[in-house]
C-alpha atoms as a PDB file:
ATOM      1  CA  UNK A   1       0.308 -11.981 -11.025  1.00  0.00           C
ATOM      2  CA  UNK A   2       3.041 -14.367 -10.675  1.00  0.00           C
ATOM      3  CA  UNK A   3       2.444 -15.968  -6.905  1.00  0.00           C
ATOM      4  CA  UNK A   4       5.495 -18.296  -7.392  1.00  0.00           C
ATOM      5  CA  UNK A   5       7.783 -15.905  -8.698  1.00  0.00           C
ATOM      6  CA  UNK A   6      10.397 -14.523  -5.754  1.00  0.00           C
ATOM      7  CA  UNK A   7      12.505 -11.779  -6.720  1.00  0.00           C
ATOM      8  CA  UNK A   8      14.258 -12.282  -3.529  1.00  0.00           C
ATOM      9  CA  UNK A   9      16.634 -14.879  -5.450  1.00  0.00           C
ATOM     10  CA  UNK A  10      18.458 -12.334  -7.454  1.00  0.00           C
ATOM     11  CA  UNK A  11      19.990  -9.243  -7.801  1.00  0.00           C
ATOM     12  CA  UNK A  12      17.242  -7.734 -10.190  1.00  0.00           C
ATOM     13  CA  UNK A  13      15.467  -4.703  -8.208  1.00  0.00           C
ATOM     14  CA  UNK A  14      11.897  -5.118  -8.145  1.00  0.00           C
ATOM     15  CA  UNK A  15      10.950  -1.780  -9.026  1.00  0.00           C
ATOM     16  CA  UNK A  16       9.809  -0.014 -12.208  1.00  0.00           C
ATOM     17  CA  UNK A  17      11.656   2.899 -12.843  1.00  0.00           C
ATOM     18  CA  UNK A  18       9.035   4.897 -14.949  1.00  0.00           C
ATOM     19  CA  UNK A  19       6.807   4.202 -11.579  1.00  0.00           C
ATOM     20  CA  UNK A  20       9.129   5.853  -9.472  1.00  0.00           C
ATOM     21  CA  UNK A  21       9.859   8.546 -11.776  1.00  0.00           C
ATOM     22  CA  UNK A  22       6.265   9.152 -11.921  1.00  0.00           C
ATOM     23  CA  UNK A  23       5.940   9.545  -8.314  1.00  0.00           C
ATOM     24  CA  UNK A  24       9.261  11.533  -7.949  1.00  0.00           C
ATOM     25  CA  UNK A  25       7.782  14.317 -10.669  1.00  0.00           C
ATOM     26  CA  UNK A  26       4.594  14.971  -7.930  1.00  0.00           C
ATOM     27  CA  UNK A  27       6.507  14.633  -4.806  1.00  0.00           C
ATOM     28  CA  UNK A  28       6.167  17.963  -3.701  1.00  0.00           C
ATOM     29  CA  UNK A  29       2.350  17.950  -3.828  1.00  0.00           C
ATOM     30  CA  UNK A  30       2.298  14.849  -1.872  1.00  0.00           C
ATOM     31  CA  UNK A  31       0.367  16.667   1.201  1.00  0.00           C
ATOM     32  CA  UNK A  32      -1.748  19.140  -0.545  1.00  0.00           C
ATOM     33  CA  UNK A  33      -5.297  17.521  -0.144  1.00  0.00           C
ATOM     34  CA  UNK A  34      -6.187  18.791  -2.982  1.00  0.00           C
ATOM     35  CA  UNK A  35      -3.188  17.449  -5.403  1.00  0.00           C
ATOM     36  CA  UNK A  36      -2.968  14.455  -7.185  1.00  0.00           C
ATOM     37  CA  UNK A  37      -3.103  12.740  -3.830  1.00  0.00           C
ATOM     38  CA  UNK A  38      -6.891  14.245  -3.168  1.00  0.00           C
ATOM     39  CA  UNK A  39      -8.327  10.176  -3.201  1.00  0.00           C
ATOM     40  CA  UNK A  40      -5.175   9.007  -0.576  1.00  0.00           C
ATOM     41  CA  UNK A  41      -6.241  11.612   1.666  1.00  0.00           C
ATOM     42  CA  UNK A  42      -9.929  10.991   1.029  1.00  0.00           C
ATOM     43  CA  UNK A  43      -9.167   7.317   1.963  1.00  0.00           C
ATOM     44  CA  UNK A  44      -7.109   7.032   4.422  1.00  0.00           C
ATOM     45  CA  UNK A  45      -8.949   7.752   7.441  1.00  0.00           C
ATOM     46  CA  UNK A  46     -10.832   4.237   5.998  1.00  0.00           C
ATOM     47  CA  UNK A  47      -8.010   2.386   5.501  1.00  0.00           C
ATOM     48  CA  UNK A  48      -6.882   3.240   9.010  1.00  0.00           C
ATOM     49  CA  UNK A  49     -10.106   2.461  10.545  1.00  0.00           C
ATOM     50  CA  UNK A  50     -10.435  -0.648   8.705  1.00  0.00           C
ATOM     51  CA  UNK A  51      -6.813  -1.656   9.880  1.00  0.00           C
ATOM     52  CA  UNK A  52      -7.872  -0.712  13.722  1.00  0.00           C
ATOM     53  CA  UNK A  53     -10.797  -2.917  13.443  1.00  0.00           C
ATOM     54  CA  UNK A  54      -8.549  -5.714  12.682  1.00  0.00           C
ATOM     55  CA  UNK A  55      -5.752  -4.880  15.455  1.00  0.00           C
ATOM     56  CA  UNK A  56      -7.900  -4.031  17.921  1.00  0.00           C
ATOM     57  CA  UNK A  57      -5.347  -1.027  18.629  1.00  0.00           C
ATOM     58  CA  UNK A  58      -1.792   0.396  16.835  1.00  0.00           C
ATOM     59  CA  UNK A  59      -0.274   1.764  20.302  1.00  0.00           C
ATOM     60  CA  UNK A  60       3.038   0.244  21.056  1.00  0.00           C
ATOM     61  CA  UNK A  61       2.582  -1.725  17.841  1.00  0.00           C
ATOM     62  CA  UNK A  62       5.573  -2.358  15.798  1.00  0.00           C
ATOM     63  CA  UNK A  63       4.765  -1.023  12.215  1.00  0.00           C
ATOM     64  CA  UNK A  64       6.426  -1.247   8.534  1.00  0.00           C
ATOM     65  CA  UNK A  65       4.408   0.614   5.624  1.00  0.00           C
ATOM     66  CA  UNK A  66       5.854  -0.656   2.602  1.00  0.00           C
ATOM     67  CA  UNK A  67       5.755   1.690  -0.373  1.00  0.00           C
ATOM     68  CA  UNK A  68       5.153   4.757   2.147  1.00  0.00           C
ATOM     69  CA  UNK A  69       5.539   7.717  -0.278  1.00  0.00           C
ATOM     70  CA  UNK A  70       5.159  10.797   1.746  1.00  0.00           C
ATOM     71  CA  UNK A  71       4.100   9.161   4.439  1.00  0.00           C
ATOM     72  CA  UNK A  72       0.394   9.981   4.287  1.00  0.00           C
ATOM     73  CA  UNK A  73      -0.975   6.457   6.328  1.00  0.00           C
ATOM     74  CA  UNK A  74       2.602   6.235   8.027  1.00  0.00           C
ATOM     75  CA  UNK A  75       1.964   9.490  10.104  1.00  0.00           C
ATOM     76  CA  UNK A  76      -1.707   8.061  10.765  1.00  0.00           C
ATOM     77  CA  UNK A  77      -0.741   5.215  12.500  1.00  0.00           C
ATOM     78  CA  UNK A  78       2.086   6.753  14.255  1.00  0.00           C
ATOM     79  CA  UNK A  79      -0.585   8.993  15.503  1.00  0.00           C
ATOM     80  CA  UNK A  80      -2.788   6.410  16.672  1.00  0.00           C
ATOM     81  CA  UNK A  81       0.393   5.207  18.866  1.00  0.00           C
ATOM     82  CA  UNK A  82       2.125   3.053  16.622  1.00  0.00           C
ATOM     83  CA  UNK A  83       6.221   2.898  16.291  1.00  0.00           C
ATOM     84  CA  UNK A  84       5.977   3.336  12.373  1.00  0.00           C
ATOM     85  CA  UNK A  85       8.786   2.707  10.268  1.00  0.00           C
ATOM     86  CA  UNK A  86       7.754   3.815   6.262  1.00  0.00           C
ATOM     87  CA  UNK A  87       9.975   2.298   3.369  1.00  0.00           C
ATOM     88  CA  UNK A  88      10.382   3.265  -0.357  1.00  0.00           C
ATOM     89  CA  UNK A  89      12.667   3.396  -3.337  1.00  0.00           C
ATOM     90  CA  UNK A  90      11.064   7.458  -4.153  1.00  0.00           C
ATOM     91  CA  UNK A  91      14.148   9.518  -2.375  1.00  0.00           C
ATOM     92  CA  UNK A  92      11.971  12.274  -3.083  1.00  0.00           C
ATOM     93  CA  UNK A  93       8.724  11.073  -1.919  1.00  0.00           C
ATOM     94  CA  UNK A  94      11.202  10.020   1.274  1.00  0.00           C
ATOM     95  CA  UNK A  95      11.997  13.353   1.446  1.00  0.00           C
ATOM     96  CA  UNK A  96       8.591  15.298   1.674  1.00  0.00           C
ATOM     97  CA  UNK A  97       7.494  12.290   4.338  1.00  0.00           C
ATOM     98  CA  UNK A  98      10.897  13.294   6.343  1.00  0.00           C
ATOM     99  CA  UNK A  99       9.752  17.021   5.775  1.00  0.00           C
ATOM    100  CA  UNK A 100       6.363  16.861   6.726  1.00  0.00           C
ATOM    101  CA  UNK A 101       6.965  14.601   9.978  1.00  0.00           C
ATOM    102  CA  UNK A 102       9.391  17.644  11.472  1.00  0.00           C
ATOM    103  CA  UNK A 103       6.420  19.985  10.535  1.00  0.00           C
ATOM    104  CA  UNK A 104       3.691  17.591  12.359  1.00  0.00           C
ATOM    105  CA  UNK A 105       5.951  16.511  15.341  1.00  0.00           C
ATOM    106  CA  UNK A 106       4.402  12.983  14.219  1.00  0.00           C
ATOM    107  CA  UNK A 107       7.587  10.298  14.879  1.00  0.00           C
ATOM    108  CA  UNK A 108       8.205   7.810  11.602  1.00  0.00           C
ATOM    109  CA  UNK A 109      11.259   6.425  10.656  1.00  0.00           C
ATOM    110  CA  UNK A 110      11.570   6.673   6.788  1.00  0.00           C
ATOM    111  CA  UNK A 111      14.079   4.486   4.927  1.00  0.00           C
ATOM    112  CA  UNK A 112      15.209   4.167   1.288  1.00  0.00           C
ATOM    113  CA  UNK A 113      15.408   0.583   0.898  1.00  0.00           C
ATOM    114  CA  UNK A 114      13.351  -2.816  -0.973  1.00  0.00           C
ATOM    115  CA  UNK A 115      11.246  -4.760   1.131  1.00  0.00           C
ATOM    116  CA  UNK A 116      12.928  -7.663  -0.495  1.00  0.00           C
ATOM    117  CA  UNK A 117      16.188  -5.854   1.300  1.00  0.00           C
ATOM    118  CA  UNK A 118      14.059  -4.953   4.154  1.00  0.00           C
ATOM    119  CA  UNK A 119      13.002  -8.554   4.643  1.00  0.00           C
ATOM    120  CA  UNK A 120      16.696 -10.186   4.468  1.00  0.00           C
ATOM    121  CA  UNK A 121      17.571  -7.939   7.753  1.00  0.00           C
ATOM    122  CA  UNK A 122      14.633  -7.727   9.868  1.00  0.00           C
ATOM    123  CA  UNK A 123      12.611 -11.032   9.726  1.00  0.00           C
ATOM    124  CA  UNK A 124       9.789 -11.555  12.124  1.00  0.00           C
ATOM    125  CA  UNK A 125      10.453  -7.920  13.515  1.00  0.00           C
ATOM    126  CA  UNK A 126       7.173  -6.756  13.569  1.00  0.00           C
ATOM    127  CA  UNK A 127       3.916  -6.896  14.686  1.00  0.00           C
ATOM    128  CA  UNK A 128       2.233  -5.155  11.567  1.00  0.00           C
ATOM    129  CA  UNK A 129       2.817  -4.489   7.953  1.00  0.00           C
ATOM    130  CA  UNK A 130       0.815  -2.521   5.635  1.00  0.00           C
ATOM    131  CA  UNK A 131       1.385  -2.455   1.391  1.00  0.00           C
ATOM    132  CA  UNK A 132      -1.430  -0.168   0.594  1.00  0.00           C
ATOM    133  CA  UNK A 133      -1.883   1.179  -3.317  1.00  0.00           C
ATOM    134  CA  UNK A 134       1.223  -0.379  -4.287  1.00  0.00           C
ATOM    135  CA  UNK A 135       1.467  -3.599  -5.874  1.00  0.00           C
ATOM    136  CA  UNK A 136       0.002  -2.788  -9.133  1.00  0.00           C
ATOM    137  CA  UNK A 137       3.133  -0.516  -9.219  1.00  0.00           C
ATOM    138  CA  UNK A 138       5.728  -3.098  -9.117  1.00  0.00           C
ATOM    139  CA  UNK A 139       7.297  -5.740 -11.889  1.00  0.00           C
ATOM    140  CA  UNK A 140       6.717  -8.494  -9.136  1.00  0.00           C
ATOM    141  CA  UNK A 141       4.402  -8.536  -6.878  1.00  0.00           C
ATOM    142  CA  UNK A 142       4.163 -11.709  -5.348  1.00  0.00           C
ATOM    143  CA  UNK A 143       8.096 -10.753  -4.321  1.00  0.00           C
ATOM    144  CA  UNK A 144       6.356  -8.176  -2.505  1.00  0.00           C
ATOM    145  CA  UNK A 145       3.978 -10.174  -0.863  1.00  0.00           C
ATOM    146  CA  UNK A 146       6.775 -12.432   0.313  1.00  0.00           C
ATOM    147  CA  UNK A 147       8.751 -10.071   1.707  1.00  0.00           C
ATOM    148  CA  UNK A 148       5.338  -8.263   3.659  1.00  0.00           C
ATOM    149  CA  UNK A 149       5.377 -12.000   5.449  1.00  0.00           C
ATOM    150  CA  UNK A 150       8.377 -12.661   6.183  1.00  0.00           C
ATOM    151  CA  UNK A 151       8.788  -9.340   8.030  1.00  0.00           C
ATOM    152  CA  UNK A 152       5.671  -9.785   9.992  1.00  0.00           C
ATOM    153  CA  UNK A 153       6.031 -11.774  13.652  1.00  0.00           C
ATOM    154  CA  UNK A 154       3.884 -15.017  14.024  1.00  0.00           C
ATOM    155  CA  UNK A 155       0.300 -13.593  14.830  1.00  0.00           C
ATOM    156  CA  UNK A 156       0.975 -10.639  13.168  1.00  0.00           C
ATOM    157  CA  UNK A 157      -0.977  -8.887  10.696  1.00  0.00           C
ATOM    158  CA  UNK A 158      -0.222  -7.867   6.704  1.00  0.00           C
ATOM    159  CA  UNK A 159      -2.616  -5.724   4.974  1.00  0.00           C
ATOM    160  CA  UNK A 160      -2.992  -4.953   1.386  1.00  0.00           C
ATOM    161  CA  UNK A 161      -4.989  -2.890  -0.738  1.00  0.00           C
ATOM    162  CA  UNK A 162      -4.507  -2.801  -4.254  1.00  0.00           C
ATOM    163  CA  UNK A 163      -6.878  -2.677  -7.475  1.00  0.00           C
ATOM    164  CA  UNK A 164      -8.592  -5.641  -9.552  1.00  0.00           C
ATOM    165  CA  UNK A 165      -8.193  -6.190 -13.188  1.00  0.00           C
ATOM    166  CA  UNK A 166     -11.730  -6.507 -14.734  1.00  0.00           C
ATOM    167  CA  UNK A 167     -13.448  -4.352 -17.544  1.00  0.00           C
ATOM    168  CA  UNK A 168     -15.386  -2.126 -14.264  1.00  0.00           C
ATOM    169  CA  UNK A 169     -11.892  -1.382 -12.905  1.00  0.00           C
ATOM    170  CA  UNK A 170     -10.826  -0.244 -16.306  1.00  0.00           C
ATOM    171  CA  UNK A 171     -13.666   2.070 -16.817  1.00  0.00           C
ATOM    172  CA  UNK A 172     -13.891   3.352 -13.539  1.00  0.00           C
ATOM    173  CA  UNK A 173     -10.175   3.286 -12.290  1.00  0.00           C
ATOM    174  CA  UNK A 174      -8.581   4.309 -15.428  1.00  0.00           C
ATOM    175  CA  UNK A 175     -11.220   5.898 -18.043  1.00  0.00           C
ATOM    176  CA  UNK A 176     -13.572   7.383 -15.088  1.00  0.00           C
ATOM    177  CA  UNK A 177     -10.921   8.569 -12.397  1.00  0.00           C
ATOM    178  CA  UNK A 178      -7.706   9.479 -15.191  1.00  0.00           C
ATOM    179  CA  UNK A 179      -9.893  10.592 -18.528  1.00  0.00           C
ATOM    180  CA  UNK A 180     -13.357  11.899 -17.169  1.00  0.00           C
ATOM    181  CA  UNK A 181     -13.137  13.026 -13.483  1.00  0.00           C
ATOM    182  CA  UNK A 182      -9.452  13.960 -13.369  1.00  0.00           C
ATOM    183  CA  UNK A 183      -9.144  12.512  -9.866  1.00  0.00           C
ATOM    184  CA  UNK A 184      -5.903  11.190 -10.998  1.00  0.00           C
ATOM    185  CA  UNK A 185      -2.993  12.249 -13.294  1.00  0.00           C
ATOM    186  CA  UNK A 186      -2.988  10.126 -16.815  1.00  0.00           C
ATOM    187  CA  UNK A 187      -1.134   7.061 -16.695  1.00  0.00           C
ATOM    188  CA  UNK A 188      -1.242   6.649 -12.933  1.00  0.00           C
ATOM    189  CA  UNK A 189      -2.535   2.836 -13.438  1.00  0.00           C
ATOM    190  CA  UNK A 190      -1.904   0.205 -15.871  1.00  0.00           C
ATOM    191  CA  UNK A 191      -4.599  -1.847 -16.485  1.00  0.00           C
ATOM    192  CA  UNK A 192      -1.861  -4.991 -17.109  1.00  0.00           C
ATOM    193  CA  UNK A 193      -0.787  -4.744 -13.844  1.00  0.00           C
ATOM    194  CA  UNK A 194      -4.055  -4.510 -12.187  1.00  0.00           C
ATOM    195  CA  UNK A 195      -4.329  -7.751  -9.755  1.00  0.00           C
ATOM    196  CA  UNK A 196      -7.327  -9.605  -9.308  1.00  0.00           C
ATOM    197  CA  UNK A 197      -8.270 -10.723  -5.707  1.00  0.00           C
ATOM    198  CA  UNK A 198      -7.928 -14.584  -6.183  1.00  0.00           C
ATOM    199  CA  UNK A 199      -4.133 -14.000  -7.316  1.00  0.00           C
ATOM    200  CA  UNK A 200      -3.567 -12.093  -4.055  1.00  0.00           C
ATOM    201  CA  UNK A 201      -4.988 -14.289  -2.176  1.00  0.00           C
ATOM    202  CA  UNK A 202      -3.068 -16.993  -3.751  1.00  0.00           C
ATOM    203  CA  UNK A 203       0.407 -14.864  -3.638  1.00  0.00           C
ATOM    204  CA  UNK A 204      -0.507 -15.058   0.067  1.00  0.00           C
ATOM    205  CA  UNK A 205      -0.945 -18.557   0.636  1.00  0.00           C
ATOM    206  CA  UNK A 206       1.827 -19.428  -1.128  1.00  0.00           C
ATOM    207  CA  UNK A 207       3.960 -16.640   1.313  1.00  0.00           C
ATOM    208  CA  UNK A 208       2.309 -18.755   4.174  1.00  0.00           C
ATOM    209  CA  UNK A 209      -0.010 -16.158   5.428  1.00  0.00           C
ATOM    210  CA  UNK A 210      -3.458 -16.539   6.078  1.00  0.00           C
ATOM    211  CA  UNK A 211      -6.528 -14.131   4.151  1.00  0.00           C
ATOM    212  CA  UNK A 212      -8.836 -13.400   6.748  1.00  0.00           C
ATOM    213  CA  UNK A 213     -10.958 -10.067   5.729  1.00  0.00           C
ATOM    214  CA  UNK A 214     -11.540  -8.554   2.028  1.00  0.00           C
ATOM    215  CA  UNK A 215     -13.359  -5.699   1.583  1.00  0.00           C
ATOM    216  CA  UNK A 216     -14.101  -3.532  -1.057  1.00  0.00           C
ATOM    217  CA  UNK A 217     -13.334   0.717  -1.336  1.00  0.00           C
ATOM    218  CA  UNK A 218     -15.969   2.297  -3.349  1.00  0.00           C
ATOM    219  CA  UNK A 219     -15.801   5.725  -4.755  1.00  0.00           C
ATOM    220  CA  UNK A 220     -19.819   7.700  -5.265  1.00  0.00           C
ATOM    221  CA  UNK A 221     -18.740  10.330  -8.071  1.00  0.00           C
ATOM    222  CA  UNK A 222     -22.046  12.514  -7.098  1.00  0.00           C
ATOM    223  CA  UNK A 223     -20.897  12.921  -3.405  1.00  0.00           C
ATOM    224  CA  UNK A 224     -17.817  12.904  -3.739  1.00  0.00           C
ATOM    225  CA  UNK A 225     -17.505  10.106  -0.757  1.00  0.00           C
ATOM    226  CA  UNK A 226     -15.808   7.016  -0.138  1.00  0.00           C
ATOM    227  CA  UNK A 227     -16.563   3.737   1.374  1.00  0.00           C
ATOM    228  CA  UNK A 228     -15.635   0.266   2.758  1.00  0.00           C
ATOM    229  CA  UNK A 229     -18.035  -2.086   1.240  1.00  0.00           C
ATOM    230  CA  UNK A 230     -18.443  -5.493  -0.214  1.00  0.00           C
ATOM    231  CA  UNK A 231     -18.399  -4.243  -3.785  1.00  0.00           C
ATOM    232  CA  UNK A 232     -14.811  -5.151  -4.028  1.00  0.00           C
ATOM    233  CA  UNK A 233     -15.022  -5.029  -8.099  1.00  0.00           C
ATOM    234  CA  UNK A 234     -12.550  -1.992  -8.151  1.00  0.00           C
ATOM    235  CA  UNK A 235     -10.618  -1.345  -5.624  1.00  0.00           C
ATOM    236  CA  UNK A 236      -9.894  -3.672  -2.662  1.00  0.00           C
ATOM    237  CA  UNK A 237      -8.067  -4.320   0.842  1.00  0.00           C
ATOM    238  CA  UNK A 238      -6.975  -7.773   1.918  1.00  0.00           C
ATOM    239  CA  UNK A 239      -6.315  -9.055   5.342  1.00  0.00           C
ATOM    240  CA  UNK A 240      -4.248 -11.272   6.470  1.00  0.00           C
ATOM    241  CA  UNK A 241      -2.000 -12.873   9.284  1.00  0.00           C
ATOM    242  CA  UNK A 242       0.876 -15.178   9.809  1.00  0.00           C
ATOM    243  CA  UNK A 243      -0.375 -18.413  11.559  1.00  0.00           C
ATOM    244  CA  UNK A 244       3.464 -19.434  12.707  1.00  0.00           C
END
């Protein structure tokens, strides 16, 4: 991971278009929990909880998800009484999210545009940003990262979760969860792009934010359960917060 790279500079989207392809082909399958998307519904009451713990509360907060999809952790917070507003370069994941929300009654604004882009008109607008199972998807990440800070207010909070690059995550993330358990379609992850927590971390110093939790997301194969733990060998969340 690049932490002094900044895509922001130039014209050059920061996104991979086999990644969005990818995601486009299973759009429609987005909110079937038992799709593709089985471990995003399986997590996300965690992630959310984990988030509240942080917060304290999401009503009347001002929330961005960055790399919403269909809108699965978007819908969550706007149900816990956040005003959510979901971003992502997948018009058809966009699509499903905007489909799904008139089903649920649940209020997000979606919007088809780069946090990079997202960050140039609404600086310091709000109060929370989440980039959750998304930076190992992107050329750039650290761009990302950027952007995720200079959207959030001072004293507001950016949260991450994303997946480390070690032999472990490659046998469990890719070989255990693509090749032997079939949790996840084949060539979901790239190993190459996997992003270990010290580069986050570093990514977010140098985007003047502040780490202030990591925890780890682990995954028991027997029960068929999820967890936040320590154990963050695999998959990971990172806190953090904007001093200033």
């Amino acid at each position: 991971m690049n932490a002094t790279a900044n895509s922001t500079t130039t014209h050059t989207p920061n996104v991979d278009q086999a990644e969005l392809d990818k995601f486009s082909a299973l759009a429609s399958r987005w909110w079937d929990p038992e799709s593709e998307f089985k471990p995003l519904h399986a997590i996300n009451p965690l992630r959310l909880d984990w988030i509240q713990q942080h917060t304290s509360t999401l009503v009347d907060k001002k929330v961005l998800d960055v790399g919403c999809g269909g809108g699965i952790l978007a819908e969550s917070m706007a149900k816990a009484g956040a005003q959510v507003t979901g971003i992502d370069l997948a018009e058809k994941s966009l699509t499903v999210a905007r489909l799904h929300g008139l089903e649920s009654g649940v209020p997000v604004t979606y919007q088809a545009v780069s946090a990079e882009q997202m960050a140039t008109e609404h600086a310091g607008e709000y109060d929370i940003v989440t980039c959750m199972e998304m930076l190992e998807h992107v050329p750039d990440p650290a761009s990302i990262v950027q952007a995720c800070a200079t959207l959030v207010k001072p004293g507001g909070w950016v949260f991450f979760s994303t997946l480390n690059r070690n032999p472990k995550s490659f046998l469990f993330a890719i070989v255990g969860a693509e090749y032997v358990l079939r949790l996840l379609p084949r060539g979901t992850h790239s190993y190459e792009n996997f992003i270990k927590p010290s580069e986050l971390a570093a990514a977010i110093r140098q985007a003047g934010l502040s780490t202030t939790d990591l925890a780890g997301l682990e995954y028991n194969p027997i029960t068929d359960l999820y967890k936040i733990s320590r154990d963050t060998s695999v998959n990971y969340l990172m806190a953090s917060r904007r001093e200033n």
